[in-house]
N, C-alpha and C. Protein backbone atom coordinates (compact mmCIF):
# COMPACT_ATOMS: atom_id res chain seq x y z
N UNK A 1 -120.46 117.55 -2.92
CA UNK A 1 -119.65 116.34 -2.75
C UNK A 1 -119.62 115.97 -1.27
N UNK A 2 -119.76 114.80 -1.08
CA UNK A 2 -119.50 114.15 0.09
C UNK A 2 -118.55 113.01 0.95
N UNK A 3 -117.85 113.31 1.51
CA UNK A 3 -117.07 111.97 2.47
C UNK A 3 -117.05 111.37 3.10
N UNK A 4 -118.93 111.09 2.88
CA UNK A 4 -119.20 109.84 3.41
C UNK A 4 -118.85 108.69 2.89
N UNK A 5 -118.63 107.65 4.10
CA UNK A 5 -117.94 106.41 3.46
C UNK A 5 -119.14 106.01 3.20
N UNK A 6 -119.11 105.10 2.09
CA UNK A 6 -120.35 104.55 1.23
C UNK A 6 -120.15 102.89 1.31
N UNK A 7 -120.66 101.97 1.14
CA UNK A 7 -120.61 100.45 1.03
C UNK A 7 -121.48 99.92 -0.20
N UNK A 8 -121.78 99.22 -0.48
CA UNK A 8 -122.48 98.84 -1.95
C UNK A 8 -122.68 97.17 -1.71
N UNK A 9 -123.77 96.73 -1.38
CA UNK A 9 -123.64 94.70 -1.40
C UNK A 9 -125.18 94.50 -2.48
N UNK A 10 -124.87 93.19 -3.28
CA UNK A 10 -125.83 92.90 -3.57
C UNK A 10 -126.49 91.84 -2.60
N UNK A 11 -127.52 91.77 -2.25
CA UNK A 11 -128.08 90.47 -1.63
C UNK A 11 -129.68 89.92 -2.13
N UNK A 12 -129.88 88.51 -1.88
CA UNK A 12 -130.86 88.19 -2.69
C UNK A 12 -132.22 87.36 -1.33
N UNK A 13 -133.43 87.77 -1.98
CA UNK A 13 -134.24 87.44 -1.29
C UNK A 13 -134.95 85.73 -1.90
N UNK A 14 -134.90 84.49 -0.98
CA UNK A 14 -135.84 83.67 -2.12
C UNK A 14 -136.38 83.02 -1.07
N UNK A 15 -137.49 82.13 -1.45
CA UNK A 15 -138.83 81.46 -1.32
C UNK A 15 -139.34 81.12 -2.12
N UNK A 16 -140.46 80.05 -1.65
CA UNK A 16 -142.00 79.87 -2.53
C UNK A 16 -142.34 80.96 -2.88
N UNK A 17 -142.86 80.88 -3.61
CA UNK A 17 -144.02 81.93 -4.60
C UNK A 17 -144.93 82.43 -3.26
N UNK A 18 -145.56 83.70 -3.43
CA UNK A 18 -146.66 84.03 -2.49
C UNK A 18 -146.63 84.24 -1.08
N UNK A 19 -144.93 83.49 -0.51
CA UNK A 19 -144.71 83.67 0.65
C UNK A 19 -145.14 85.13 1.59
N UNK A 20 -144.51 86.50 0.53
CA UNK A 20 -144.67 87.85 0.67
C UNK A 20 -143.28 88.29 0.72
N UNK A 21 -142.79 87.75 -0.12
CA UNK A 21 -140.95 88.72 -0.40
C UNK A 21 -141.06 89.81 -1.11
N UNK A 22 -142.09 89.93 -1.76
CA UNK A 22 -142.26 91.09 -2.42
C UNK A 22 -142.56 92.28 -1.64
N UNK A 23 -143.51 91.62 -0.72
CA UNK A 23 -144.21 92.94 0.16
C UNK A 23 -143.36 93.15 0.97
N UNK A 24 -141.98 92.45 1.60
CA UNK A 24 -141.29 92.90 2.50
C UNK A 24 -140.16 93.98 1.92
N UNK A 25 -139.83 93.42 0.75
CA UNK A 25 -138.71 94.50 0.17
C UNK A 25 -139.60 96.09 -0.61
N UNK A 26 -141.11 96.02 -0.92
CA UNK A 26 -141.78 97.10 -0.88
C UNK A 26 -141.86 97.83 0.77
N UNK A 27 -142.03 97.44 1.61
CA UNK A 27 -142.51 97.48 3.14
C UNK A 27 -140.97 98.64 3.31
N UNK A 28 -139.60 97.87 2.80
CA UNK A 28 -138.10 98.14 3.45
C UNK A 28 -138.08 99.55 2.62
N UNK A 29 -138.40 99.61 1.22
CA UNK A 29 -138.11 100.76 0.56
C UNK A 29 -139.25 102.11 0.43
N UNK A 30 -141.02 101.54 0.64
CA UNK A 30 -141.39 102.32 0.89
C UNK A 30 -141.97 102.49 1.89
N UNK A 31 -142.15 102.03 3.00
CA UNK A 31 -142.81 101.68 4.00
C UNK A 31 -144.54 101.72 3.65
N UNK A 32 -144.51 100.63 2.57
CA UNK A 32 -146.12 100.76 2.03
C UNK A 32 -146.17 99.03 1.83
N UNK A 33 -147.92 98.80 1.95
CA UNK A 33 -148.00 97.78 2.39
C UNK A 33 -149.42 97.53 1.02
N UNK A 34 -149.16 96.57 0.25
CA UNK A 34 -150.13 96.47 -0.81
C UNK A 34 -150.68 94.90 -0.91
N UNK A 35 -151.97 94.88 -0.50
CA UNK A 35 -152.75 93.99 -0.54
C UNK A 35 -152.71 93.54 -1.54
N UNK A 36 -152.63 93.26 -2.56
CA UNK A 36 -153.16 92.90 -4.42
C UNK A 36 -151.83 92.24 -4.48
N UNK A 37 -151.56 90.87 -5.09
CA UNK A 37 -150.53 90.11 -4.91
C UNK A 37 -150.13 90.23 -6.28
N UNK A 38 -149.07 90.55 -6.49
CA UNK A 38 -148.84 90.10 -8.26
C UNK A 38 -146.90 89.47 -8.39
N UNK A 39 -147.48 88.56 -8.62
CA UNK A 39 -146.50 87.80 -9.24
C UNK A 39 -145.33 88.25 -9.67
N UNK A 40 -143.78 87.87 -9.50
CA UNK A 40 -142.92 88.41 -9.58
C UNK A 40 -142.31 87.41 -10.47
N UNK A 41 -142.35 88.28 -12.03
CA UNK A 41 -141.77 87.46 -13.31
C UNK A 41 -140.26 87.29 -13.40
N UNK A 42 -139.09 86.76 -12.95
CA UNK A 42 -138.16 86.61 -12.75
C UNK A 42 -137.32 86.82 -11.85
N UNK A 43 -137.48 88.39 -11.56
CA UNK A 43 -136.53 88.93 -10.53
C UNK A 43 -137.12 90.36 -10.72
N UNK A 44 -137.57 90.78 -9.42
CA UNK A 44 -137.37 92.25 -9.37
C UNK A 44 -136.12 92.65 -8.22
N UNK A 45 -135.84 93.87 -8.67
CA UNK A 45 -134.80 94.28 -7.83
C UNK A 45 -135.02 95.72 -7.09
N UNK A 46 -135.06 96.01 -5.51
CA UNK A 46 -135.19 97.33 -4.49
C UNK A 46 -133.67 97.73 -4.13
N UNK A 47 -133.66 99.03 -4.16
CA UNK A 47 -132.60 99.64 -3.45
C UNK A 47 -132.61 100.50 -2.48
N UNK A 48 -132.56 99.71 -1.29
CA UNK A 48 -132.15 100.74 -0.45
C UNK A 48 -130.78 101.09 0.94
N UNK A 49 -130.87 102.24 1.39
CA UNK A 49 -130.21 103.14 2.18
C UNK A 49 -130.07 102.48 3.34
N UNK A 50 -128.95 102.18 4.08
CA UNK A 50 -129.14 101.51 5.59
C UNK A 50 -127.96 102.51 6.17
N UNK A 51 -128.00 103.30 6.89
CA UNK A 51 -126.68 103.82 7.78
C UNK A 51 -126.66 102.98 9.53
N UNK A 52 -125.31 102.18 9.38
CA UNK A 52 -125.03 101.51 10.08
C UNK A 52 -123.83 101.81 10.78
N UNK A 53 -123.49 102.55 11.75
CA UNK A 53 -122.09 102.35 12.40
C UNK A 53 -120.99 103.36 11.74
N UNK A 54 -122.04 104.88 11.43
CA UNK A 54 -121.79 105.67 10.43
C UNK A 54 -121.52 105.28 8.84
N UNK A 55 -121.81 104.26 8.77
CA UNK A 55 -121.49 104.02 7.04
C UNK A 55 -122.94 103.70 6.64
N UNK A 56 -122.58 104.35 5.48
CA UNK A 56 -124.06 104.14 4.74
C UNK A 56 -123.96 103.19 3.65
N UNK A 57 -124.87 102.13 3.94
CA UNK A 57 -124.77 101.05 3.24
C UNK A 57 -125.93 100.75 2.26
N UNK A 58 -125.86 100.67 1.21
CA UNK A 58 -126.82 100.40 -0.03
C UNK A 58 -127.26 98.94 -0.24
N UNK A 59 -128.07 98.63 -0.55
CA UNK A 59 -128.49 96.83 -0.35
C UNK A 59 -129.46 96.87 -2.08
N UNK A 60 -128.82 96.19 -2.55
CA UNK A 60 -129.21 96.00 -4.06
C UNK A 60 -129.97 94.98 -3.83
N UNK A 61 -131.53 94.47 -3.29
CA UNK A 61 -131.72 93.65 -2.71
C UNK A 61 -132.89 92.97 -4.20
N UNK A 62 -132.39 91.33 -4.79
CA UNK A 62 -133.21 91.15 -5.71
C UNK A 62 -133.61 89.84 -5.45
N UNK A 63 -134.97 90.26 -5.45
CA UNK A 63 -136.25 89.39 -5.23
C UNK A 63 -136.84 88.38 -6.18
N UNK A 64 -136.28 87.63 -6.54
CA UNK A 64 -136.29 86.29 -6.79
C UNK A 64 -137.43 85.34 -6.85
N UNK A 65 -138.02 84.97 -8.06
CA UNK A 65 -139.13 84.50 -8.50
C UNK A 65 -139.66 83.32 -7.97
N UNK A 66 -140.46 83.11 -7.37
CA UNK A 66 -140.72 81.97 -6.77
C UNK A 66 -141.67 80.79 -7.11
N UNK A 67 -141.57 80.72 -8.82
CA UNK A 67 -142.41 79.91 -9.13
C UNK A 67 -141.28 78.85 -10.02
N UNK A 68 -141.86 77.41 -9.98
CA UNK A 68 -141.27 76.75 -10.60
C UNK A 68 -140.30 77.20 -11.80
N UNK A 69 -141.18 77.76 -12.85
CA UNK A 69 -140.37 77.95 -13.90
C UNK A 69 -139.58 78.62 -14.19
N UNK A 70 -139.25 79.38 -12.74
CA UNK A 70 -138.17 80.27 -12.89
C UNK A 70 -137.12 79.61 -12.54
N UNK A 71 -136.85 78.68 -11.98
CA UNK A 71 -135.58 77.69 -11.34
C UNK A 71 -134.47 77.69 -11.61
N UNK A 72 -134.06 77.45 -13.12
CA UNK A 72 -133.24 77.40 -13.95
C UNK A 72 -132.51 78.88 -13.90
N UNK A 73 -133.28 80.51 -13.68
CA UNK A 73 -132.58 81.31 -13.71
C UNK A 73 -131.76 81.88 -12.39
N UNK A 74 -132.24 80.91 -11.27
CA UNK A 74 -132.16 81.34 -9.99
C UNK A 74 -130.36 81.37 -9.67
N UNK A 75 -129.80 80.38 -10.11
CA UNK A 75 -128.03 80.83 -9.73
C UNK A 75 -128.00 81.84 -10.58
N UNK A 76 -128.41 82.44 -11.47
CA UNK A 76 -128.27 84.00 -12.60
C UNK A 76 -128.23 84.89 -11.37
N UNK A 77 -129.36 85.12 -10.64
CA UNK A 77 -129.81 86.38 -10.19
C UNK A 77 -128.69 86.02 -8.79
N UNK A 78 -128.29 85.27 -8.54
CA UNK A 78 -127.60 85.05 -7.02
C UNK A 78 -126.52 85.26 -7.41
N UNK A 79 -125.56 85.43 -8.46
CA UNK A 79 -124.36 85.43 -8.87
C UNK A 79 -123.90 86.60 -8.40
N UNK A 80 -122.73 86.42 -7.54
CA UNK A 80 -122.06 87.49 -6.61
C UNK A 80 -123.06 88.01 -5.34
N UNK A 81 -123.77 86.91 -5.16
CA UNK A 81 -124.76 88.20 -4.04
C UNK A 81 -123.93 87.76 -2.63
N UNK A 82 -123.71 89.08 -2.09
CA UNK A 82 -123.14 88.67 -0.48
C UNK A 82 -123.58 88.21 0.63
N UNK A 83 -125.00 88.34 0.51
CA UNK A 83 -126.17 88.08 1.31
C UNK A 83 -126.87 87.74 0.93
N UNK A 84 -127.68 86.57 1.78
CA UNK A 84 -129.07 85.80 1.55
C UNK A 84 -130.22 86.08 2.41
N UNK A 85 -131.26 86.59 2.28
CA UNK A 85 -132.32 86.15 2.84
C UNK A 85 -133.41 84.80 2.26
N UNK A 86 -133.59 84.32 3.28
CA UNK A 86 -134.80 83.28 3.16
C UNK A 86 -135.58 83.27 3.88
N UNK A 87 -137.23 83.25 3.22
CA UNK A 87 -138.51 84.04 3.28
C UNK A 87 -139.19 82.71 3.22
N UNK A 88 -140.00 82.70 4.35
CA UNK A 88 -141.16 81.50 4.69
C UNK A 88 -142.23 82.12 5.14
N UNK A 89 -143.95 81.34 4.50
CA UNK A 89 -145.08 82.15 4.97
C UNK A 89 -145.32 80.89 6.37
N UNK A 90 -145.25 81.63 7.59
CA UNK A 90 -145.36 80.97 8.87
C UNK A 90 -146.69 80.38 8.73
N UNK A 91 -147.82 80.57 7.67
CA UNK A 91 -148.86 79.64 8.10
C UNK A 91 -148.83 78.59 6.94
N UNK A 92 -147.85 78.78 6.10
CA UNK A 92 -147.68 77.84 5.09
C UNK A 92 -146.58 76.56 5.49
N UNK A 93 -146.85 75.16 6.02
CA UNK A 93 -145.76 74.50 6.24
C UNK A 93 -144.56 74.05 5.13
N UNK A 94 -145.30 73.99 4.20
CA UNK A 94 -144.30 73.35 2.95
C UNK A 94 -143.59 74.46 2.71
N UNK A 95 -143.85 75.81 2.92
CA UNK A 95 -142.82 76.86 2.49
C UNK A 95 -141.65 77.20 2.90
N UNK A 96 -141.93 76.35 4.50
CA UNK A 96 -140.75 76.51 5.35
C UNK A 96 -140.18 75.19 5.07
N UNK A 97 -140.38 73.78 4.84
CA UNK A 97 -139.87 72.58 4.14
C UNK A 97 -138.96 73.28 2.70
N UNK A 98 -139.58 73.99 2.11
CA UNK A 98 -139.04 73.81 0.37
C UNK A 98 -137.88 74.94 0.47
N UNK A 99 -137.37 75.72 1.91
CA UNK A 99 -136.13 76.26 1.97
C UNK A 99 -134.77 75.73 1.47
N UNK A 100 -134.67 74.37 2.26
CA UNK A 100 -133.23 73.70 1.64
C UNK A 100 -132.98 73.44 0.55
N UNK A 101 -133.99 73.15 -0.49
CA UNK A 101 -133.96 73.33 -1.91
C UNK A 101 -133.72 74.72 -2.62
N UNK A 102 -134.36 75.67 -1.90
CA UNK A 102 -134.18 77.15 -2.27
C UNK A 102 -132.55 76.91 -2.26
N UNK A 103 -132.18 76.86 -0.94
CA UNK A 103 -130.91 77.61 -0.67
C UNK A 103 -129.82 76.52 -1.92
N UNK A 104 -129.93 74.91 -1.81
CA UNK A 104 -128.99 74.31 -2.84
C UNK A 104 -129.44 75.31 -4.05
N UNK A 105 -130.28 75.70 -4.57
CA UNK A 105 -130.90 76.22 -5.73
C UNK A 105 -129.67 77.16 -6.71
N UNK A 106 -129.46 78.42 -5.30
CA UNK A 106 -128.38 79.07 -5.73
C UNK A 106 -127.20 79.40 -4.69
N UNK A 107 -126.46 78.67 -3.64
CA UNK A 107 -125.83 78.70 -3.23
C UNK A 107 -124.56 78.93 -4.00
N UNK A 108 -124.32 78.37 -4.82
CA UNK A 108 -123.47 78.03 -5.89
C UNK A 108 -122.90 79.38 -6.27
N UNK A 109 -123.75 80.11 -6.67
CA UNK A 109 -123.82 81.81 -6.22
C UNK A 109 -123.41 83.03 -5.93
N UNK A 110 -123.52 82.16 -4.12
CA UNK A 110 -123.14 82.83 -3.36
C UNK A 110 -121.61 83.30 -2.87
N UNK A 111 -121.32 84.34 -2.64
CA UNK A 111 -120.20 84.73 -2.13
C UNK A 111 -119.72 83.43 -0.79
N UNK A 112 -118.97 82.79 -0.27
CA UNK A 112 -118.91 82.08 0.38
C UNK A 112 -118.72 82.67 2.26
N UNK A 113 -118.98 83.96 1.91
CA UNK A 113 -118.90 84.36 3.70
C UNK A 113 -120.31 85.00 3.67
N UNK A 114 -121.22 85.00 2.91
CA UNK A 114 -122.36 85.63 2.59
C UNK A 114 -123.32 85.13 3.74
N UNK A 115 -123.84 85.99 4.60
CA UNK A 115 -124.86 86.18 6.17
C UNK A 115 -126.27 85.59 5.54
N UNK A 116 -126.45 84.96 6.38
CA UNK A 116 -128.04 83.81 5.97
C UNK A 116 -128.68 84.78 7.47
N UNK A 117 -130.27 85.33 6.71
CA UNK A 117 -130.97 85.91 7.32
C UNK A 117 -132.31 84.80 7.30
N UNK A 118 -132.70 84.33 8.19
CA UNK A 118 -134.09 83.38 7.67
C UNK A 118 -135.04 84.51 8.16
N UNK A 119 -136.48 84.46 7.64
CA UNK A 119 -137.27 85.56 7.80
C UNK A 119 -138.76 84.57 7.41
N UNK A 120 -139.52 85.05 8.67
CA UNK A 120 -140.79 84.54 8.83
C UNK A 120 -141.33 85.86 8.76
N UNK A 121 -142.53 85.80 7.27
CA UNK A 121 -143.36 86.42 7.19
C UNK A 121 -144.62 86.25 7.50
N UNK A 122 -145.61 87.24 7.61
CA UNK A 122 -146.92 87.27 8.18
C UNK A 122 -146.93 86.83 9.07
N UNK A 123 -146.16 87.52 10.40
CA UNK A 123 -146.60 87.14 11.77
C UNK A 123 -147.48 87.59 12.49
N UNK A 124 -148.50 88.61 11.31
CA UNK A 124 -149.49 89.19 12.07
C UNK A 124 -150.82 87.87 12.05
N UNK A 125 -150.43 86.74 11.30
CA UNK A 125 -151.04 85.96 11.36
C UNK A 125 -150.78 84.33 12.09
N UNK A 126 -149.72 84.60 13.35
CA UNK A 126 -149.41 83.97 14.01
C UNK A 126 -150.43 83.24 14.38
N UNK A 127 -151.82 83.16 14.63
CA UNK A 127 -152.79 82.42 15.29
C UNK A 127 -152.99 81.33 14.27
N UNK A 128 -152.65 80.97 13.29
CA UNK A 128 -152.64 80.04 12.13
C UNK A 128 -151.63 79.76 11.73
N UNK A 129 -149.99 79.99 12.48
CA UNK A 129 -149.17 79.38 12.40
C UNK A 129 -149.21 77.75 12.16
N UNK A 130 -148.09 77.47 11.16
CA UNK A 130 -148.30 75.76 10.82
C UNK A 130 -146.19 75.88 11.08
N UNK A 131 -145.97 76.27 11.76
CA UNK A 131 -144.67 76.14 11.43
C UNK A 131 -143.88 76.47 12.95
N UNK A 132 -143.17 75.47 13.80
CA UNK A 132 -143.17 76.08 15.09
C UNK A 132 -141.60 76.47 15.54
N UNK A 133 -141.09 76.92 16.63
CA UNK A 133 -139.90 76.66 17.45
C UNK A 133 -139.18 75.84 17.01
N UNK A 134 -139.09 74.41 17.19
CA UNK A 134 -138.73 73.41 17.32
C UNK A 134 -138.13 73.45 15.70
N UNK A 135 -139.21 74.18 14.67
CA UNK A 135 -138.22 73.19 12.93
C UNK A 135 -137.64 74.39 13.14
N UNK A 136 -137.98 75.73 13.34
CA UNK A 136 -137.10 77.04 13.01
C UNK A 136 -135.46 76.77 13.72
N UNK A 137 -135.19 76.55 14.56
CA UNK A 137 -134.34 76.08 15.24
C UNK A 137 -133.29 74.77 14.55
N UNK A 138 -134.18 73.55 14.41
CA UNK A 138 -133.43 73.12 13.23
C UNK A 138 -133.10 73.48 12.03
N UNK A 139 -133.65 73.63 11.26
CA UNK A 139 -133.20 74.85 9.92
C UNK A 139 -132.22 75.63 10.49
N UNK A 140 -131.67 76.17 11.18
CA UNK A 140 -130.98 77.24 11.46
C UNK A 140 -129.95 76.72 11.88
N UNK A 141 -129.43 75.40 12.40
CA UNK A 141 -128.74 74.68 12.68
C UNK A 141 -128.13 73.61 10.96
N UNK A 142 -129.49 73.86 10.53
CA UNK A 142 -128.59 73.11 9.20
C UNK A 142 -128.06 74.36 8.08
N UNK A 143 -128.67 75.01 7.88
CA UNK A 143 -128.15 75.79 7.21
C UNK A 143 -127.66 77.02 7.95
N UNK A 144 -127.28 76.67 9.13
CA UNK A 144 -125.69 78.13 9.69
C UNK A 144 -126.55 79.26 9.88
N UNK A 145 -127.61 79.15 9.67
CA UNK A 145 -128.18 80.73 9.77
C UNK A 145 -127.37 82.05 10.97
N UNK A 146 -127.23 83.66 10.50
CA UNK A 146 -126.91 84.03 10.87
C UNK A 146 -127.92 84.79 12.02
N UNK A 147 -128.96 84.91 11.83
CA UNK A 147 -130.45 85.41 12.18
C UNK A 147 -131.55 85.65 11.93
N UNK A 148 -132.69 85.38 12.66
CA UNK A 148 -133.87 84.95 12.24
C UNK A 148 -134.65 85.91 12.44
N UNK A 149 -136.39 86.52 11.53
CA UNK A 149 -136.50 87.32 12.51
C UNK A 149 -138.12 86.76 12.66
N UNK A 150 -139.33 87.20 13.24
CA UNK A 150 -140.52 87.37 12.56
C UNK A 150 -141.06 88.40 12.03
N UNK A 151 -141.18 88.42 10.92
CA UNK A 151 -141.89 89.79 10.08
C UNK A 151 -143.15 89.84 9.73
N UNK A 152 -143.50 90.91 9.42
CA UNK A 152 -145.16 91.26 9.05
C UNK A 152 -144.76 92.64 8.17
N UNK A 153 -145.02 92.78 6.60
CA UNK A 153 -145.65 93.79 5.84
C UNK A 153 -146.69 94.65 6.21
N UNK A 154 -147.67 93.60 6.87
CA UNK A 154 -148.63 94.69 6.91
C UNK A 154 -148.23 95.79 8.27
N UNK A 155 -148.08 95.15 9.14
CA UNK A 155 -147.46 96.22 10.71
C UNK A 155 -145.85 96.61 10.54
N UNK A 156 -145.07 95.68 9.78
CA UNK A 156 -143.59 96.30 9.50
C UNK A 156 -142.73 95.68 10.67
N UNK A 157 -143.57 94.66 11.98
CA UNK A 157 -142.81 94.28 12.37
C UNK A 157 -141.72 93.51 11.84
N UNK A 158 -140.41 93.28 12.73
CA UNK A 158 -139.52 92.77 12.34
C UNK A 158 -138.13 93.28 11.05
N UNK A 159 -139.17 94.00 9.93
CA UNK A 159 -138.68 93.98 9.22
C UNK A 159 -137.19 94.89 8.58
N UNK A 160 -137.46 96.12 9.82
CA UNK A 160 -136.25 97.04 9.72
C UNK A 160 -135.36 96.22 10.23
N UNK A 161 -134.87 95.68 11.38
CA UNK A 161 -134.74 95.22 11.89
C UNK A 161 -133.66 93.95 11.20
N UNK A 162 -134.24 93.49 10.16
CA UNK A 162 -133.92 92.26 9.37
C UNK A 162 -132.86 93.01 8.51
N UNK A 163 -133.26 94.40 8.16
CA UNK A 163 -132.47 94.56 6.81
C UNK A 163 -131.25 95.29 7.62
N UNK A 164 -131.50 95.83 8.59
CA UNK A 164 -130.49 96.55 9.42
C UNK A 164 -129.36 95.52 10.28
N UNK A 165 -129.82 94.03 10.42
CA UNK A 165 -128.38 93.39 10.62
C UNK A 165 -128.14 92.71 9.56
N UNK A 166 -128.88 92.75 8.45
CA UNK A 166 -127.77 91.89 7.35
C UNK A 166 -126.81 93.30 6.94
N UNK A 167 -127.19 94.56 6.99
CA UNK A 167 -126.53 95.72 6.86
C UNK A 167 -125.11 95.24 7.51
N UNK A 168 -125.39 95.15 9.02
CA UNK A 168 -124.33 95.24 10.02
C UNK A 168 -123.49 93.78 9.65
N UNK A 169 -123.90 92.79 9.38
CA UNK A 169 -123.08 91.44 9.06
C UNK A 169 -122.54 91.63 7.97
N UNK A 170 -123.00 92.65 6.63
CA UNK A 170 -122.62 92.81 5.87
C UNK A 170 -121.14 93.32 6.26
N UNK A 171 -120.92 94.51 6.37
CA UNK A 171 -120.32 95.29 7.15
C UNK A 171 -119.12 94.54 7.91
N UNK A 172 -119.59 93.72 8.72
CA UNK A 172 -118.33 92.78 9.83
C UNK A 172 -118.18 91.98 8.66
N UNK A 173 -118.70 91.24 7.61
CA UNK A 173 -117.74 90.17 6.93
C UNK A 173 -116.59 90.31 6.10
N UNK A 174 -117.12 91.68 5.24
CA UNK A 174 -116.44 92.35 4.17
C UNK A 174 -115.50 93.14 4.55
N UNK A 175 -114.07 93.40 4.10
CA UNK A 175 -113.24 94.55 4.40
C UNK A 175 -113.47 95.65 3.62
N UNK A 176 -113.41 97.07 3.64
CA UNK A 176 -113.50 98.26 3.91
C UNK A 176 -113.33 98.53 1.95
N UNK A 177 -112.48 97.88 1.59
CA UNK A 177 -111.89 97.80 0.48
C UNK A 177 -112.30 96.79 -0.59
N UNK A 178 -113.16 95.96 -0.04
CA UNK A 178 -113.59 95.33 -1.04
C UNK A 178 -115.40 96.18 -0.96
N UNK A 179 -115.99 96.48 -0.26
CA UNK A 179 -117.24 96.94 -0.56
C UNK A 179 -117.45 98.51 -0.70
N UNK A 180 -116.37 99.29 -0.40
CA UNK A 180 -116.21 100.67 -0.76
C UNK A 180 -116.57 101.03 -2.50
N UNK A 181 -115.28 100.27 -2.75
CA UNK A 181 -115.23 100.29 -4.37
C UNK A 181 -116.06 100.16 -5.10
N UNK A 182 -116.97 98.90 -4.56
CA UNK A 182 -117.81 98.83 -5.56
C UNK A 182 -119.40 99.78 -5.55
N UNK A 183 -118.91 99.84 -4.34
CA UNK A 183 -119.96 101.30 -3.82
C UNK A 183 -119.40 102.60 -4.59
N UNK A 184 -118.63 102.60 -5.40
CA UNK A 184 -117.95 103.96 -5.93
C UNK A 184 -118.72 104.07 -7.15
N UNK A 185 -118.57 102.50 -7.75
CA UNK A 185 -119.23 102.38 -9.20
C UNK A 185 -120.70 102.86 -9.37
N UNK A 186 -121.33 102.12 -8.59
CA UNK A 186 -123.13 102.04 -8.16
C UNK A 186 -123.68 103.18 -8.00
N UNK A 187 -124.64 103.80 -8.91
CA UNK A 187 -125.35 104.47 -8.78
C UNK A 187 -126.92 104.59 -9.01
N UNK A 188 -127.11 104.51 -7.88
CA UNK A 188 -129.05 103.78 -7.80
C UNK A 188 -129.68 104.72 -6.66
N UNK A 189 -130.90 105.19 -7.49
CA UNK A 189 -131.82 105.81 -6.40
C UNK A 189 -132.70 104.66 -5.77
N UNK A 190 -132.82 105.18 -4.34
CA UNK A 190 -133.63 104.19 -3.40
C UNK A 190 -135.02 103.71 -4.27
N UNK A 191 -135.62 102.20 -3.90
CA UNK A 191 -136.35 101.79 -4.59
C UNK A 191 -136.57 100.75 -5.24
N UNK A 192 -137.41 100.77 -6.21
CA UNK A 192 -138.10 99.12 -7.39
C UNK A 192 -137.84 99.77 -8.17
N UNK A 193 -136.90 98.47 -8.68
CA UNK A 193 -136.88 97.82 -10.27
C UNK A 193 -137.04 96.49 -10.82
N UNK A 194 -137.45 96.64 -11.62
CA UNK A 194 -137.86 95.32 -12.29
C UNK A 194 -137.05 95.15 -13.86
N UNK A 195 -136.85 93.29 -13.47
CA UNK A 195 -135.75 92.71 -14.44
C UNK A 195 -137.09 92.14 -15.34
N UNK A 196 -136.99 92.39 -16.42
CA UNK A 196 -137.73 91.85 -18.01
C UNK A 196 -137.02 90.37 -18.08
């Protein structure tokens, strides 16, 4: 038995299709990096471990389908999540355009103090950037963002990094007593799962 204080948040990852949300929440839980793209049929869901500020914080983090026809289920999977990430492929421009629709999508959702992480993937492919300074900056100004980062799956930049201050914002938004508890209930080994 242990007395460690424990925390428990759900938070949700969304984007276009193909952006690489998949490979970042594989990247966070196994530090493995898989070329072969496969499609994410509704929602899969990773769990992992963050110790932040001595508390160890669990991130139920579910990854969110990014193809049209999943649309309709997207406030489902956001329901109660405390945290948002939003995932753009930096050489894709429309991916970083079709955010504000993401976020109306399932805001609705969202916990209303819930930390907006924006997250640029594949920055190992910065030399084919279509997406610059100037819109990241606006976006972040329209939708409140709490922090931005640039990430890469394949090198892992950025990406601890990303999950380790929505950890810590997690943490400063929530009181002690509302995310303990539900950390009491939760019992999940680190990792992928997938929603049917």
């Amino acid at each position: 038995m242990t007395n460690e204080q424990g925390a428990f948040f759900k938070v949700i990852i969304i984007g276009d299709g193909a952006v690489g949300k998949t490979s970042i929440c594989t990247h966070i839980t196994t530090q493995e990096f898989f070329a072969d793209y496969n499609l994410t049929v509704g929602c899969d869901f990773f769990i992992k471990k963050i110790y932040v500020n001595n508390v160890s914080v669990t991130l139920q983090i579910f990854d969110v389908g990014g193809q049209d026809h999943f649309a309709k289920m997207r406030p489902i999977f956001a329901d109660g999540a405390k945290g948002i990430f939003l995932a753009f492929d930096v050489t894709r421009r429309d991916s970083f355009y079709n955010l504000e629709d993401w976020y109306e999508s399932v805001k609705d959702g969202l916990d209303p103090r819930a930390p907006k992480i924006l997250i640029a993937t594949k920055s190992d492919l910065n030399t084919e950037a279509e997406v610059w300074k100037e819109d990241i900056e606006a976006l972040k100004g329209i939708l409140r963002i709490d922090a931005y980062f640039d990430t890469s799956s394949l090198t892992g930049e950025g990406v601890s990094e990303a999950f380790e201050t929505m950890a810590l914002l997690l943490l400063n938004r929530y009181r002690p007593e509302e995310y303990s508890k539900s950390a009491q209930k939760q019992l999940f080994f680190e990792g992928f799962y997938r929603i049917a």
